[in-house]
Structure formats: C-alpha cells, structure tokens
Protein backbone atom coordinates (compact mmCIF):
# COMPACT_ATOMS: atom_id res chain seq x y z
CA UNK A 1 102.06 89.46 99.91
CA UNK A 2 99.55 92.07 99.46
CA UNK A 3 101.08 94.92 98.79
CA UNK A 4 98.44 96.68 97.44
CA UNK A 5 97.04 96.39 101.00
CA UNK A 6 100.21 97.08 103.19
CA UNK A 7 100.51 100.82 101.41
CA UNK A 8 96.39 101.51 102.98
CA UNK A 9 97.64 100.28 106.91
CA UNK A 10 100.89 101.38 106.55
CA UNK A 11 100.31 105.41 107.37
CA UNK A 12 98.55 104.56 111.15
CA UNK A 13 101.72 102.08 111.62
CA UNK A 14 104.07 104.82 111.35
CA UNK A 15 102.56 107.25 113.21
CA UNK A 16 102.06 104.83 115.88
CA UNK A 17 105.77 103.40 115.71
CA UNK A 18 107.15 106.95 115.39
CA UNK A 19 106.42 108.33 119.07
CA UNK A 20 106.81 104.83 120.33
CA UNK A 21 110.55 104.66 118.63
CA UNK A 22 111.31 108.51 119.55
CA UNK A 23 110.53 110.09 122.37
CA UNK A 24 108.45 113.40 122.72
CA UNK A 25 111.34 115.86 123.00
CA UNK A 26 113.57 114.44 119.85
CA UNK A 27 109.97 114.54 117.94
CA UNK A 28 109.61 118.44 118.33
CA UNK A 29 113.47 119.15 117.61
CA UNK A 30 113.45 116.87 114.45
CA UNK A 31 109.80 117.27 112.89
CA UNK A 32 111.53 115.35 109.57
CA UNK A 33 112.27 112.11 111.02
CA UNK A 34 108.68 111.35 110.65
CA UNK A 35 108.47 112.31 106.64
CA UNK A 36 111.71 110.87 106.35
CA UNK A 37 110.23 107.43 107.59
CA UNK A 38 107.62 107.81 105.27
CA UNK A 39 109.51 108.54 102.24
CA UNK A 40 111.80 105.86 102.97
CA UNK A 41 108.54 103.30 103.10
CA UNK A 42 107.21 104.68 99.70
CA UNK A 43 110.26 103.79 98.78
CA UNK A 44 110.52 100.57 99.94
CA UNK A 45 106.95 99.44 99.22
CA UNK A 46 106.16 100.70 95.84
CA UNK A 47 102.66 101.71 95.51
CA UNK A 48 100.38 99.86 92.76
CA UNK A 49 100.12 102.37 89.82
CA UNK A 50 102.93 104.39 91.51
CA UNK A 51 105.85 102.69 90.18
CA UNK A 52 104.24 100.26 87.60
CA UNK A 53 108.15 99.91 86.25
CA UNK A 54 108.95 98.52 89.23
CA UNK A 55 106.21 95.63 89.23
C-alpha cells in the first residue's frame, strides 16, 4: 500500500497525534513517549532499504 510513501508523511502524523493524544503537562514529564512512538512505527513500518530482510 505504499509503504515507501507512508515512512515520508508519517513523522508530521506523529507529532501532530502526539499532543493531540497527550496533553501538555504529561508531554514535559515524559519527553520519551514521543521517541517511543516513533521507534515503535519504524518498527512497524519497515523502511525500504532499512530492513530489505523483511521485504
């Protein structure tokens, strides 16, 4: 389903979703839950060239 494009429009998404999910305050105590979202997308959409294995 394009995945090579989902990985480009993917970073704006979170960081939209992020503050919208979790509010201001639990942002600035837990500056990971952001990265952590992040990592766990990587993870879940493997990047073309990334993971070719996983292709």
């Amino acid at each position: 389903m394009g995945a090579a494009v989902s990985p480009v429009p993917t970073p704006p998404s979170v960081t939209t979703a992020a503050p919208t999910s979790v509010p201001t305050p639990v942002s600035e105590r837990n500056p990971s839950p952001v990265p952590i979202m992040d990592s766990e997308i990587l993870n879940a959409i493997p990047l073309p060239g990334e993971n070719p294995d996983t292709t």
